[in-house]
Each structure stands twice: as C-alpha cells, then as structure tokens.
N, C-alpha and C. Protein backbone atom coordinates (compact mmCIF):
# COMPACT_ATOMS: atom_id res chain seq x y z
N UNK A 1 -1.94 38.98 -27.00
CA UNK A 1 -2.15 37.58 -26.67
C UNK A 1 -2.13 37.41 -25.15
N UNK A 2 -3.03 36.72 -24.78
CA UNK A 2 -3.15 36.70 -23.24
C UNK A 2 -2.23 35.34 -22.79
N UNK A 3 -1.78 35.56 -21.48
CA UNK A 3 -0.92 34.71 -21.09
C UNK A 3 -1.49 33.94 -19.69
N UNK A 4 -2.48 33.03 -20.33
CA UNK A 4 -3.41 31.79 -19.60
C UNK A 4 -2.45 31.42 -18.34
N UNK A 5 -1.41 31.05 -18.49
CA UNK A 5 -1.14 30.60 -16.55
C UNK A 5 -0.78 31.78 -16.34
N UNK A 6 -0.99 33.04 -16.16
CA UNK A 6 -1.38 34.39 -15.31
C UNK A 6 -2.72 34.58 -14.77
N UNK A 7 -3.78 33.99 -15.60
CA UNK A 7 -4.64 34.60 -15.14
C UNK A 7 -5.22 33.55 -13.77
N UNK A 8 -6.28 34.28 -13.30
CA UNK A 8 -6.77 33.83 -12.33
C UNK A 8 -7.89 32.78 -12.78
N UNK A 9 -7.70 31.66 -11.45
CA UNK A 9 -9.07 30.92 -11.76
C UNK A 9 -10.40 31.12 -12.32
N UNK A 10 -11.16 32.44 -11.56
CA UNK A 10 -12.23 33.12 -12.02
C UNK A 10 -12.01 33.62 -13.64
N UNK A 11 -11.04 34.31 -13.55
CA UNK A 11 -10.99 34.58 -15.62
C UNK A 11 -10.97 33.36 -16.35
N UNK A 12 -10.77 32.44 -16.03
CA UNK A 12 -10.41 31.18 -17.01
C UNK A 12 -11.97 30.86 -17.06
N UNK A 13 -12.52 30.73 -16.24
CA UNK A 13 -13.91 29.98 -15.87
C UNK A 13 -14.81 30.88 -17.07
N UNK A 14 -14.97 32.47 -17.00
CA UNK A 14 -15.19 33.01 -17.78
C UNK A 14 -15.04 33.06 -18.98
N UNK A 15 -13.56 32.82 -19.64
CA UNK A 15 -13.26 32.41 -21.09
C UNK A 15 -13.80 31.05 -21.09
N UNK A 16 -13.79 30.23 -20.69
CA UNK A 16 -14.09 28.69 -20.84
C UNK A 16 -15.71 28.94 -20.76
N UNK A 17 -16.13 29.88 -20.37
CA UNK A 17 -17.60 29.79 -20.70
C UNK A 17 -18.07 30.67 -22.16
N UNK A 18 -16.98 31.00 -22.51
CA UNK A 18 -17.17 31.33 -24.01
C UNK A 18 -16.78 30.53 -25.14
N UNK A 19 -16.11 29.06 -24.84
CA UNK A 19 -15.67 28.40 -25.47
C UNK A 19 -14.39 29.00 -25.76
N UNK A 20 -13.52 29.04 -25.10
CA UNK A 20 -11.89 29.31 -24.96
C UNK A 20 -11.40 27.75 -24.59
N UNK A 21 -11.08 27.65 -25.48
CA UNK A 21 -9.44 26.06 -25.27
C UNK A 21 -8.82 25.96 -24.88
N UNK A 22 -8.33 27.25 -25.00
CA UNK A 22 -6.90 27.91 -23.91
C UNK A 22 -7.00 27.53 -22.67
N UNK A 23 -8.81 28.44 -22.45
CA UNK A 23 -8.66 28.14 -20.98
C UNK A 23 -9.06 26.80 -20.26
N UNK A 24 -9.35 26.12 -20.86
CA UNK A 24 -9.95 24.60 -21.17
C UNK A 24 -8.30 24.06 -20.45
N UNK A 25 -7.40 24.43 -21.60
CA UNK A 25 -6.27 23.59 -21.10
C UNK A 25 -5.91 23.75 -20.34
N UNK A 26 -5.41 25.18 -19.86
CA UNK A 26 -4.99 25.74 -18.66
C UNK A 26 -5.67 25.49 -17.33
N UNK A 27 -6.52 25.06 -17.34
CA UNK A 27 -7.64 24.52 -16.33
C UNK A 27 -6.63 22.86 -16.04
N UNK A 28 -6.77 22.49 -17.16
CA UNK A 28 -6.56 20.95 -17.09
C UNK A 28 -4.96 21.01 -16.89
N UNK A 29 -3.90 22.44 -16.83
CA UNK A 29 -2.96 22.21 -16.97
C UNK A 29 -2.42 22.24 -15.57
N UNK A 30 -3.22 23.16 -15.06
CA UNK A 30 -3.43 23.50 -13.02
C UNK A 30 -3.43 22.00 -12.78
N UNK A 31 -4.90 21.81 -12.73
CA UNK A 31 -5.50 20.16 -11.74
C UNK A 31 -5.33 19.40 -12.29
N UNK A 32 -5.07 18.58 -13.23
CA UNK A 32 -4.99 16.97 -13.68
C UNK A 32 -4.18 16.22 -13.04
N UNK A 33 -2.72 17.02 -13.20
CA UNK A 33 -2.17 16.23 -12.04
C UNK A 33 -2.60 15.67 -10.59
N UNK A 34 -2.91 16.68 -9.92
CA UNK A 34 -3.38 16.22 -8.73
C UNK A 34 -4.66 16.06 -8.32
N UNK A 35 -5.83 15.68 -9.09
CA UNK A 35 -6.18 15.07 -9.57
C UNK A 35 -6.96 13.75 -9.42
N UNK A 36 -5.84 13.28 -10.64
CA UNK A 36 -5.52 12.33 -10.98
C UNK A 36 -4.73 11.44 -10.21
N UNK A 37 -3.62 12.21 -8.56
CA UNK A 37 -2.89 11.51 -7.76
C UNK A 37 -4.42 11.48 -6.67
N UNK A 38 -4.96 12.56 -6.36
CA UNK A 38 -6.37 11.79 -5.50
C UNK A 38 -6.80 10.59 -6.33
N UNK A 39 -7.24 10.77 -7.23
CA UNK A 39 -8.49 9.63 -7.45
C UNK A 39 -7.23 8.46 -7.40
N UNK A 40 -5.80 7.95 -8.00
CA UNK A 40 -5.45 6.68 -8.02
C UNK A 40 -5.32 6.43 -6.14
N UNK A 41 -5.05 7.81 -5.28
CA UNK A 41 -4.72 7.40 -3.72
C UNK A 41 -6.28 6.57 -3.14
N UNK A 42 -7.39 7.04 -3.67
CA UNK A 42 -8.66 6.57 -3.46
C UNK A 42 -9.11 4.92 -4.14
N UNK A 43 -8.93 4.79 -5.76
CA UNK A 43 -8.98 4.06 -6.06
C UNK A 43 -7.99 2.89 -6.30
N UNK A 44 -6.82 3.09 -5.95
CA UNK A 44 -5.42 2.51 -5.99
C UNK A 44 -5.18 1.71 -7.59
N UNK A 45 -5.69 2.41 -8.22
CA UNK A 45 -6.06 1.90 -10.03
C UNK A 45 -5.24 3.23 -10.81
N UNK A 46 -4.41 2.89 -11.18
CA UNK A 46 -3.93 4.10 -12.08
C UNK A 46 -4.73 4.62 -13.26
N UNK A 47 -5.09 3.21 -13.94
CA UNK A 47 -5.92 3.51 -15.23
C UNK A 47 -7.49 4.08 -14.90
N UNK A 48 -7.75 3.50 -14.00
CA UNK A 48 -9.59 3.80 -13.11
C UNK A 48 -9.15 5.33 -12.99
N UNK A 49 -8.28 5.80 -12.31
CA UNK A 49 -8.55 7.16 -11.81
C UNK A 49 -7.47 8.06 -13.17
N UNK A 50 -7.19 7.37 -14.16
CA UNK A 50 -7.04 8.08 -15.47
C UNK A 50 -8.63 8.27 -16.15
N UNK A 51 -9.58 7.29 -16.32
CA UNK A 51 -10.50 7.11 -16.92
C UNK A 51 -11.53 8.64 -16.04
N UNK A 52 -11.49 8.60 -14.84
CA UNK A 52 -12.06 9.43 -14.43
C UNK A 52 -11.87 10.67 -14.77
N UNK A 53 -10.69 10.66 -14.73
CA UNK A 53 -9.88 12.40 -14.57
C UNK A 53 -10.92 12.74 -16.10
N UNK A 54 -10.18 11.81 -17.27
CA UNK A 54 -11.20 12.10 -18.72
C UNK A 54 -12.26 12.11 -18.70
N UNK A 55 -13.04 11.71 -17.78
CA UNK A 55 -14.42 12.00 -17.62
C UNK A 55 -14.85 13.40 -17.20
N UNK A 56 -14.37 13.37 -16.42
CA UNK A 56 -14.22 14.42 -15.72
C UNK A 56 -14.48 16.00 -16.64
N UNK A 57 -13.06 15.59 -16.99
CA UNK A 57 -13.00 16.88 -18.11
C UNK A 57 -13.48 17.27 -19.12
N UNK A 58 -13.99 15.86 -19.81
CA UNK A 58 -15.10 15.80 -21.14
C UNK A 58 -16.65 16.81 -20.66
N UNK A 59 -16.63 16.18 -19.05
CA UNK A 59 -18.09 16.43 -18.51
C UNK A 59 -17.86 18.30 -18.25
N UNK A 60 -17.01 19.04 -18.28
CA UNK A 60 -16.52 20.00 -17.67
C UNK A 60 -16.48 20.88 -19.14
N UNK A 61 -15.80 20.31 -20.05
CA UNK A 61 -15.72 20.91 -21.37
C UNK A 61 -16.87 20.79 -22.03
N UNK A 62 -18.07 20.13 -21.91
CA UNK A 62 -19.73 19.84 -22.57
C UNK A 62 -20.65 20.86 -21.87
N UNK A 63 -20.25 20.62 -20.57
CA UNK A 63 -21.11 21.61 -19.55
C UNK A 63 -20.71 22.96 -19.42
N UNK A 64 -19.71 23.68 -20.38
CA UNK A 64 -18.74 24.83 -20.03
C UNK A 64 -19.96 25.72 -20.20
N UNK A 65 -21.16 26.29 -20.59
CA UNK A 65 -21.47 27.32 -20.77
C UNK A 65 -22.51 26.86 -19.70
N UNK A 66 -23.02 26.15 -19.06
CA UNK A 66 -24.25 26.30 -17.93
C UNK A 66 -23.30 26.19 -16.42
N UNK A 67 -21.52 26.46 -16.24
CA UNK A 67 -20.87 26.32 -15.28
C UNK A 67 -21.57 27.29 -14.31
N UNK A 68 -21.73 26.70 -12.65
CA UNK A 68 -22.31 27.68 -12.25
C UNK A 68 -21.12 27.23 -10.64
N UNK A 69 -19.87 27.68 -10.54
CA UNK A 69 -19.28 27.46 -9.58
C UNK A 69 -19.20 28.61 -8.39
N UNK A 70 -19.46 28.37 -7.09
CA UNK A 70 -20.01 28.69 -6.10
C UNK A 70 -18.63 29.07 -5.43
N UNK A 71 -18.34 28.40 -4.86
CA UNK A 71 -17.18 27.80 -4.39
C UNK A 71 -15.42 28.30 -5.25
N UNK A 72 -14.28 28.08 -4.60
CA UNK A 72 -13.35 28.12 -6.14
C UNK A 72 -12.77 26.97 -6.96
N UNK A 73 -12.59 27.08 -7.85
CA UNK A 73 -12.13 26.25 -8.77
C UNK A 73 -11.34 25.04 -8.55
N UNK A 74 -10.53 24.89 -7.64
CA UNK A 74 -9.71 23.74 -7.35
C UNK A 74 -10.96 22.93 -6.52
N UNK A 75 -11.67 23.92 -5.42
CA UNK A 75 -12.73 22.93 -4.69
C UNK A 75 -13.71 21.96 -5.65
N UNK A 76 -14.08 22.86 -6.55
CA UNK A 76 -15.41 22.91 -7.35
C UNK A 76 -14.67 21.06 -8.30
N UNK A 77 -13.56 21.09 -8.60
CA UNK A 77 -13.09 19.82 -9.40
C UNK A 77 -13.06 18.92 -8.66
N UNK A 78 -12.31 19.09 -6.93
CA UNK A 78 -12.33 18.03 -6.57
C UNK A 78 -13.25 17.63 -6.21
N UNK A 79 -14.54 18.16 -5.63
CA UNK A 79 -15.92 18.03 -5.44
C UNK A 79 -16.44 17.11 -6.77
N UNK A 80 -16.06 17.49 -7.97
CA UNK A 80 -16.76 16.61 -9.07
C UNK A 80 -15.91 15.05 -9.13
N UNK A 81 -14.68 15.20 -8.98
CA UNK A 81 -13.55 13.79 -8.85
C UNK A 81 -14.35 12.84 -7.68
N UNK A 82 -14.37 13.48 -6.43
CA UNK A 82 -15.33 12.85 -5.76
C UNK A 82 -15.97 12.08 -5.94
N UNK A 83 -17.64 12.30 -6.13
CA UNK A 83 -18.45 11.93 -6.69
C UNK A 83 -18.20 11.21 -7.47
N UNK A 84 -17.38 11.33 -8.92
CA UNK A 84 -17.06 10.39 -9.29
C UNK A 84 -16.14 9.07 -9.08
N UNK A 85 -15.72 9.06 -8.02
CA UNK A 85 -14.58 8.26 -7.12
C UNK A 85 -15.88 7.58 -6.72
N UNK A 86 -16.59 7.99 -5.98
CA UNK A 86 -17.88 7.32 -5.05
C UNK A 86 -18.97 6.36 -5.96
N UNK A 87 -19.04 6.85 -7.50
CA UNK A 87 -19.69 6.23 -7.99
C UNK A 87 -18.65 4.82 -8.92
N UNK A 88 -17.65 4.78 -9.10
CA UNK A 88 -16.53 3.95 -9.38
C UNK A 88 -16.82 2.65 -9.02
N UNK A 89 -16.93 3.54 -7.25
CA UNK A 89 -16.02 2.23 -6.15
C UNK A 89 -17.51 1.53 -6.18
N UNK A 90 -18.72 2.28 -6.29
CA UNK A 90 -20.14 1.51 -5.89
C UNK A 90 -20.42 0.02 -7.11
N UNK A 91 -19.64 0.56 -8.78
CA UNK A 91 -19.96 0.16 -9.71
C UNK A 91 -18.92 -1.11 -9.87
N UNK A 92 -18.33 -1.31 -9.16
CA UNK A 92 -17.25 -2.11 -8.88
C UNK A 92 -17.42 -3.35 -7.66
N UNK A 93 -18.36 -2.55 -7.19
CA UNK A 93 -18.69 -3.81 -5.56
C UNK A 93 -20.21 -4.22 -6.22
N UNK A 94 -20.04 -5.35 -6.97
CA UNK A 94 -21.21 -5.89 -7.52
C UNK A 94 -21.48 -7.48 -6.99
N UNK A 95 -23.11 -7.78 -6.71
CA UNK A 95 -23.15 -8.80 -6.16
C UNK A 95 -21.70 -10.05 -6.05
N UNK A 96 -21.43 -9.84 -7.36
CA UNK A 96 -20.83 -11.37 -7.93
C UNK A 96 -19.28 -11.47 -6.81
N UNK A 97 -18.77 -10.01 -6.72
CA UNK A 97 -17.46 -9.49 -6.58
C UNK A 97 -17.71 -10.09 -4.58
N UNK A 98 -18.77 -9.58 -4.53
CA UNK A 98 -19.49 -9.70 -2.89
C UNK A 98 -19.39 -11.27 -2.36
N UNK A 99 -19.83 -11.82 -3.47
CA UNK A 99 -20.07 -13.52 -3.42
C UNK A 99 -18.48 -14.27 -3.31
N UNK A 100 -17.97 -13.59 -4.20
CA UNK A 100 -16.63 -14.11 -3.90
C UNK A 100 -15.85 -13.64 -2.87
N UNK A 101 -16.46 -12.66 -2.81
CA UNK A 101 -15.40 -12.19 -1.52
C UNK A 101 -15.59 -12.55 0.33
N UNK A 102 -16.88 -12.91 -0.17
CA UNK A 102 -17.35 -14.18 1.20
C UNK A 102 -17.21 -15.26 0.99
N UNK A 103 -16.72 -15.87 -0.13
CA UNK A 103 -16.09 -17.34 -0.13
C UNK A 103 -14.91 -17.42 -0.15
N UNK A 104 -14.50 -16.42 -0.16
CA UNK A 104 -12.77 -16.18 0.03
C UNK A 104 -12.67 -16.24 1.92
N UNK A 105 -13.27 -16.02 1.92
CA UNK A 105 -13.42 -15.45 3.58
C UNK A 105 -13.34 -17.01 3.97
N UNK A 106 -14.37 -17.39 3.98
CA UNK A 106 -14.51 -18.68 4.79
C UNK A 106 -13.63 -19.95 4.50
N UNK A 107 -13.09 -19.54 3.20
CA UNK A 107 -11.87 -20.63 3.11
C UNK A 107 -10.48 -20.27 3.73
N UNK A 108 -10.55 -18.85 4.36
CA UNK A 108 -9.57 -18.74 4.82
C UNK A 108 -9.74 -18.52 6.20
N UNK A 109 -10.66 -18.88 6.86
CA UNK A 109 -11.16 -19.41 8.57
C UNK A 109 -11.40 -20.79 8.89
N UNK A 110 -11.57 -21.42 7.21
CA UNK A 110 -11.49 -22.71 7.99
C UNK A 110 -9.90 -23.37 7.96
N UNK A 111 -9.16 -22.43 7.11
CA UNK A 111 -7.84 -22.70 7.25
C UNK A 111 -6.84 -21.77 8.31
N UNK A 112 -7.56 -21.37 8.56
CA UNK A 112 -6.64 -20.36 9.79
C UNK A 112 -6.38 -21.07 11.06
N UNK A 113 -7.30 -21.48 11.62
CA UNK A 113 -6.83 -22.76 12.54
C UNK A 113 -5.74 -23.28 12.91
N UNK A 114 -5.74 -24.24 11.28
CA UNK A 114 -4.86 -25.06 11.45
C UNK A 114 -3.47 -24.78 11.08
N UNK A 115 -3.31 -23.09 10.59
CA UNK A 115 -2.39 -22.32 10.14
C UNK A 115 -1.95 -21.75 11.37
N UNK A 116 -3.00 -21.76 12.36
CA UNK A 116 -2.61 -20.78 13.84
C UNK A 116 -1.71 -21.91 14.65
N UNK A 117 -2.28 -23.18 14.40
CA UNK A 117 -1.56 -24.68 14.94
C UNK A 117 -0.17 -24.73 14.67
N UNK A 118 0.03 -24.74 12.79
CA UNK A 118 1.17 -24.71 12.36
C UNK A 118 2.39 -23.32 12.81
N UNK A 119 1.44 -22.17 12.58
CA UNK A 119 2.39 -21.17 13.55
C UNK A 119 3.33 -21.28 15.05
N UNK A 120 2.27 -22.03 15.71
CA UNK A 120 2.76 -22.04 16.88
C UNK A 120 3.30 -23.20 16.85
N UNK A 121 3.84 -24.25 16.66
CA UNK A 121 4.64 -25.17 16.43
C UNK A 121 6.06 -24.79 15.73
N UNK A 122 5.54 -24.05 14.74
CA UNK A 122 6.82 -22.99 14.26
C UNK A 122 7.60 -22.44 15.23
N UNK A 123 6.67 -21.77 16.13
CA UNK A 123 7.50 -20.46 17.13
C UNK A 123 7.78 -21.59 18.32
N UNK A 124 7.38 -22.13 18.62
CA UNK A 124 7.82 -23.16 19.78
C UNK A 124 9.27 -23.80 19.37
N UNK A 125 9.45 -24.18 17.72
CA UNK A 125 10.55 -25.10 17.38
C UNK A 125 11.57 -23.90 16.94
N UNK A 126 11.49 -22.67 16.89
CA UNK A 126 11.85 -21.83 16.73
C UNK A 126 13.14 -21.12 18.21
N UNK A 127 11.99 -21.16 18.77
CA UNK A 127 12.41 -20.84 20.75
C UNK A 127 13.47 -21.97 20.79
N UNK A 128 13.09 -23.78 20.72
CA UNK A 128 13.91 -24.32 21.32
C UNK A 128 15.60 -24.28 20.63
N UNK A 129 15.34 -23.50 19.38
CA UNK A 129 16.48 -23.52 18.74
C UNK A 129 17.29 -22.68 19.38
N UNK A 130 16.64 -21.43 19.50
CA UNK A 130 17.22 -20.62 19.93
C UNK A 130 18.16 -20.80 21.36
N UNK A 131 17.10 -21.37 22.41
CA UNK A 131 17.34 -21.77 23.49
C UNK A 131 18.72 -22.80 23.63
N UNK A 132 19.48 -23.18 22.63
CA UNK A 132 20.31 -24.38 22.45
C UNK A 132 21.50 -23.10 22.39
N UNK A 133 21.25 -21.82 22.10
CA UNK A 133 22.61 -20.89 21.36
C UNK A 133 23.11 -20.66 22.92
N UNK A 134 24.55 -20.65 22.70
CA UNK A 134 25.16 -19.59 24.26
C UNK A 134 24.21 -18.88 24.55
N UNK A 135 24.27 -17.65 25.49
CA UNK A 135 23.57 -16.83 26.05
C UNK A 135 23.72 -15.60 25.42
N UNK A 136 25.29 -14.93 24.75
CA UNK A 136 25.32 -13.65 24.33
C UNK A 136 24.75 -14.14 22.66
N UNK A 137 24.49 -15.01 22.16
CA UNK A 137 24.35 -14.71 21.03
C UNK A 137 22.78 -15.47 21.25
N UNK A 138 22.33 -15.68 21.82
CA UNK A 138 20.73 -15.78 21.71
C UNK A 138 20.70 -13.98 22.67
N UNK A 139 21.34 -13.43 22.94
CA UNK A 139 20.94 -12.12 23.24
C UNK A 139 20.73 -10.77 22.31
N UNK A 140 22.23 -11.37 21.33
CA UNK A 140 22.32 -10.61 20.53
C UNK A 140 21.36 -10.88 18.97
N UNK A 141 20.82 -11.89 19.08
CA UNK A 141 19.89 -12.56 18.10
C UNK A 141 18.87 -11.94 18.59
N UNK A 142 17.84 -11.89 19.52
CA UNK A 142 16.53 -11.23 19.88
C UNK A 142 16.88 -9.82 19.70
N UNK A 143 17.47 -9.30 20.21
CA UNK A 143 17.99 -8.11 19.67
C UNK A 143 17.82 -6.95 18.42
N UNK A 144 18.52 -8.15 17.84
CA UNK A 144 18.59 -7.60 15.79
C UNK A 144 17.15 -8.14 15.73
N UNK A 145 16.69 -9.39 15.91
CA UNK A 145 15.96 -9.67 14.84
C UNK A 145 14.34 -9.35 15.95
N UNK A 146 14.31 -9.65 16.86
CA UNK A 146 13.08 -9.30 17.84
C UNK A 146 12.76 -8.09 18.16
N UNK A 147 13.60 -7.29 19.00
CA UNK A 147 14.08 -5.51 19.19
C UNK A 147 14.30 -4.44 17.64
N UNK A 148 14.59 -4.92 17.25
CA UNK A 148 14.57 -4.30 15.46
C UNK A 148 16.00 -3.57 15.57
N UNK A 149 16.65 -3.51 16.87
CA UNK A 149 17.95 -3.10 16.76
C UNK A 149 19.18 -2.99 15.24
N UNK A 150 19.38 -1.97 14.94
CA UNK A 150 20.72 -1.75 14.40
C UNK A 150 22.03 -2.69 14.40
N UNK A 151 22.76 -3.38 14.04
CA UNK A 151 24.57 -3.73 14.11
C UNK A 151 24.76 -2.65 15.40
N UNK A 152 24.75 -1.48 14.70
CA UNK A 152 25.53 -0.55 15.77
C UNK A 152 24.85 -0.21 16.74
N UNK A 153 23.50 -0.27 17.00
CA UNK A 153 22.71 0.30 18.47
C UNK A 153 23.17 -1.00 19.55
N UNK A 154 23.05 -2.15 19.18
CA UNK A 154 23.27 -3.66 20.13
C UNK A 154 24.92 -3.79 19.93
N UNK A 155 25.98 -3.07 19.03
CA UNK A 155 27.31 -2.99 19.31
C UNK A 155 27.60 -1.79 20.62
N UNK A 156 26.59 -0.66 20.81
CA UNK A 156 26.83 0.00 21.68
C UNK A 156 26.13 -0.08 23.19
N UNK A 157 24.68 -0.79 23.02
CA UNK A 157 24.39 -0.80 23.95
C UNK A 157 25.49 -2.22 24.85
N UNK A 158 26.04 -3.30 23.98
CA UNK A 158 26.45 -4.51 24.94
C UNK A 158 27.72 -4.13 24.88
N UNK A 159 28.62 -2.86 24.56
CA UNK A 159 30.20 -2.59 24.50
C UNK A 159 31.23 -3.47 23.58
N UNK A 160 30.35 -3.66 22.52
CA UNK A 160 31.35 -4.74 21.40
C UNK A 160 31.17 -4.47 20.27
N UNK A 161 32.00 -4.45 19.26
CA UNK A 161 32.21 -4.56 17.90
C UNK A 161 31.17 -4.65 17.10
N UNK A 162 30.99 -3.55 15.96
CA UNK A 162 29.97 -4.27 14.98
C UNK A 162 29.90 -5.39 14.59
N UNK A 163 31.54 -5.53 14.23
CA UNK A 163 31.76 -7.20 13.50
C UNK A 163 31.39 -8.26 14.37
N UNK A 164 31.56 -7.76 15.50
CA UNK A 164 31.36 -9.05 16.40
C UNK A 164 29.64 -9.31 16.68
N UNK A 165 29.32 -8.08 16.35
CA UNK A 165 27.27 -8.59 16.58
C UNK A 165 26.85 -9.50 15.20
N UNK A 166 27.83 -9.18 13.75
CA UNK A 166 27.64 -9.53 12.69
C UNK A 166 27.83 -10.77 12.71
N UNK A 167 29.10 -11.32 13.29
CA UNK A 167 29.49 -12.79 13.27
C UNK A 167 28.28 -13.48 14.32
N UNK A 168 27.71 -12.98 15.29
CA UNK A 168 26.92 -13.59 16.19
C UNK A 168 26.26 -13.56 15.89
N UNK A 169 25.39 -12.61 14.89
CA UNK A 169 23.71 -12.71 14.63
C UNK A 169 24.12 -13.74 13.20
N UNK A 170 25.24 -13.46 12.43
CA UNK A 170 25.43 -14.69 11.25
C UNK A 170 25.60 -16.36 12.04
N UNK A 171 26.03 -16.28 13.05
CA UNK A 171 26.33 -17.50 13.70
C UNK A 171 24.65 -18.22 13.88
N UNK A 172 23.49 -17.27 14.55
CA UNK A 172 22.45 -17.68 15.13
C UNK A 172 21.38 -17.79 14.13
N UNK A 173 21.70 -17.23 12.87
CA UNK A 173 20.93 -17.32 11.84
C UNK A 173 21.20 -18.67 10.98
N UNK A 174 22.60 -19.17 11.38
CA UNK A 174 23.12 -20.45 10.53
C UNK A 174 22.07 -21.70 11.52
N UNK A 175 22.99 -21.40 12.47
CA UNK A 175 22.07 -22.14 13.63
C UNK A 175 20.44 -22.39 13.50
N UNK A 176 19.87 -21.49 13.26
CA UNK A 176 18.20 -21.67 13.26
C UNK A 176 17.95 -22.22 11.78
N UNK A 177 18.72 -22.11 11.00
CA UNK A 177 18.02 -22.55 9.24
C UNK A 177 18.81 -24.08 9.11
N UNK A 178 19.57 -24.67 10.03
CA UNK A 178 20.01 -25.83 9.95
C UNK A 178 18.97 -26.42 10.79
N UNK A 179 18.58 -26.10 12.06
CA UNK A 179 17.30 -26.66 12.55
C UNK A 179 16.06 -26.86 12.39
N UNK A 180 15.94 -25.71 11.53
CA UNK A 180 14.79 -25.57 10.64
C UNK A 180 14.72 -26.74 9.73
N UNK A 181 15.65 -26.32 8.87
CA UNK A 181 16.09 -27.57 7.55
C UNK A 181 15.13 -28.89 7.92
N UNK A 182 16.00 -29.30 9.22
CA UNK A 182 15.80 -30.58 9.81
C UNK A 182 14.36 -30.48 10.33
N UNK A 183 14.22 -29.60 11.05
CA UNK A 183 12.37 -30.01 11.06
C UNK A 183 11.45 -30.03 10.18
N UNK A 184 11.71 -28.84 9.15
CA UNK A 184 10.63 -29.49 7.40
C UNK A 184 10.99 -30.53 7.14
N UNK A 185 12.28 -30.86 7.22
CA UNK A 185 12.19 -32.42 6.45
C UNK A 185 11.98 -33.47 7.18
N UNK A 186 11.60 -33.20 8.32
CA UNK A 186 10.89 -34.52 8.83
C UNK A 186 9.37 -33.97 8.57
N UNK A 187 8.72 -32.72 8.56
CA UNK A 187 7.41 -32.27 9.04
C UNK A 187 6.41 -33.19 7.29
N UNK A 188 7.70 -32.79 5.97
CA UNK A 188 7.71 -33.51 4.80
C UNK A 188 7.27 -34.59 4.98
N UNK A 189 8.33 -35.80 5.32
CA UNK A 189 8.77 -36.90 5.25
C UNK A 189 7.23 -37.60 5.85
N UNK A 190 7.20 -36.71 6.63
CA UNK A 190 5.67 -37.19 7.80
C UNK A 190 4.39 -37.02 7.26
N UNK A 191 4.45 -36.20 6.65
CA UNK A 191 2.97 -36.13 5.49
C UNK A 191 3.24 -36.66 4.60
N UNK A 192 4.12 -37.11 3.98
CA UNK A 192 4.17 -38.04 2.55
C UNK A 192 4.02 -39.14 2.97
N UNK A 193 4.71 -39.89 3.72
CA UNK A 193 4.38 -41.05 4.32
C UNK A 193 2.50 -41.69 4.68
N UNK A 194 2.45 -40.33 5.61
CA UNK A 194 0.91 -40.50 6.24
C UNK A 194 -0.19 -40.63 4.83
C-alpha cells in the first residue's frame, strides 16, 4: 500500500492521471487549505473563495487525464485559483452594483461638507474645553489621548505616578464629556426648535 503524503508532487499528478482518489485527495489534502486562505485574502468572502476552491477541484478532478503541468504543482493551482479569483471579482462588478456605487458616492460629497463644518466645530469646542483644564492635565491629556502615549511612558517621561496620570487623564476626560453633554444639548435643542 502506498503511502500518498510521501510521495512527491510529480507521482501524485501521475496516479491522478490514472484516476487515483488517493491521489486526488492528497492533492486536495496539501493545497485546500491555503488555498482557500488566498482566495478569502483576495475576495474577503469566506463562502466565495469556498465555492471556488470546489470549483477548482471539480475542474482538476474532470480534467485529470488531459493534465499537462509545466510548472510545479503548488504553482500550477494557484495559477488556476487565480484566474478564478479574477473572474469572481469581474462577475460581481455588474452595471447595477456600479450604479449604486456612484450614488453612494455623491450622497456622501454632498454630505461631507457639511460633516467637514460639523467636524470642525467639534474640534474647535473640543480645544476650548480643553483649554479651560490646568496646564499639567491638559498636558497630560494630549499626551494619552493625542501622542498615543502609555500610563507609564507620560508617568516617566513627566517624573510622576501612574496613578497620578490615571486620575488626570480620568479628571480631563470627565471634564470634556460634561462639556460636550452641554453642547449637544443645546446643538439638539437648536435644531428642534429651528
């Protein structure tokens, strides 16, 4: 009895062109996995790049006796996954998908604007909040949350306590969501009214 994950790529190709199962599986037992992790990294569809892989292999197990691989065996599959990846993504970008996806577009430029307006009114009412804190804890606030700093990198670079950056960045975070609070609910109050 021959022992299929010993042999080499080239022998399998050979039994599989005699109608061997074995080597059929053993083929599929090498590459499916990976695969199957190309085509979902390509198509980001788990089931799409399941459907393929079975294609794949149906097309591989029908065609086994006219196999004419050049190349070796791992190339020769992903070369066919390919192609079939390429024809997926083409069968998938269809007028209709196109149409919507340019009306998606333009509803979200004519709202960007006034979203770029609302941003910066944000970050302006944002600043003056900030601007209201002492000095070490609007320092230690840009810090953590602007600098991407650590507790402990801004406890060592300013010579103080973890706890103490914790209580200050908890202090400046209370601080900004009470100001906040108060500006949605007037920003509310002001469009319901209007």
């Amino acid at each position: 009895m021959t022992a299929y994950n010993k042999l080499t790529n080239e022998q399998l190709i050979i039994l599989l062109k005699k109608d061997d199962q074995q080597a059929f599986t053993e083929i599929y037992n090498r590459y499916a996995k990976s695969l199957a992790g190309f085509a979902a990294s390509k198509l980001y569809n788990l089931d799409d790049a399941k459907d393929i892989l079975h294609d794949l292999f149906v097309k591989l197990w029908e065609n086994r006796a006219q196999l004419n691989i050049n190349s070796n065996l791992q190339s020769y599959l992903f070369s066919m996954i390919r192609h079939r990846i390429i024809d997926k993504i083409r069968k998938n970008v269809t007028r209709q998908e196109y149409a919507s996806m340019q009306q998606s577009l333009s509803a979200f430029y004519q709202h960007s604007i006034d979203k770029q307006v609302e941003a910066r009114e944000l970050n302006l009412a944002i600043q003056k909040s900030l601007d209201q804190l002492p000095p070490r804890v609007k320092e230690i606030y840009k810090l953590s949350r602007e600098d991407g700093l650590s507790n402990h990198e801004i406890a060592e670079k300013l010579n103080l306590s973890e706890q103490t950056i914790k209580n200050q960045v908890s202090v400046a975070i209370k601080h900004l969501r009470k100001s906040l609070t108060s500006i949605t609910t007037f920003a509310f109050m002001f469009w319901w009214l209007s």
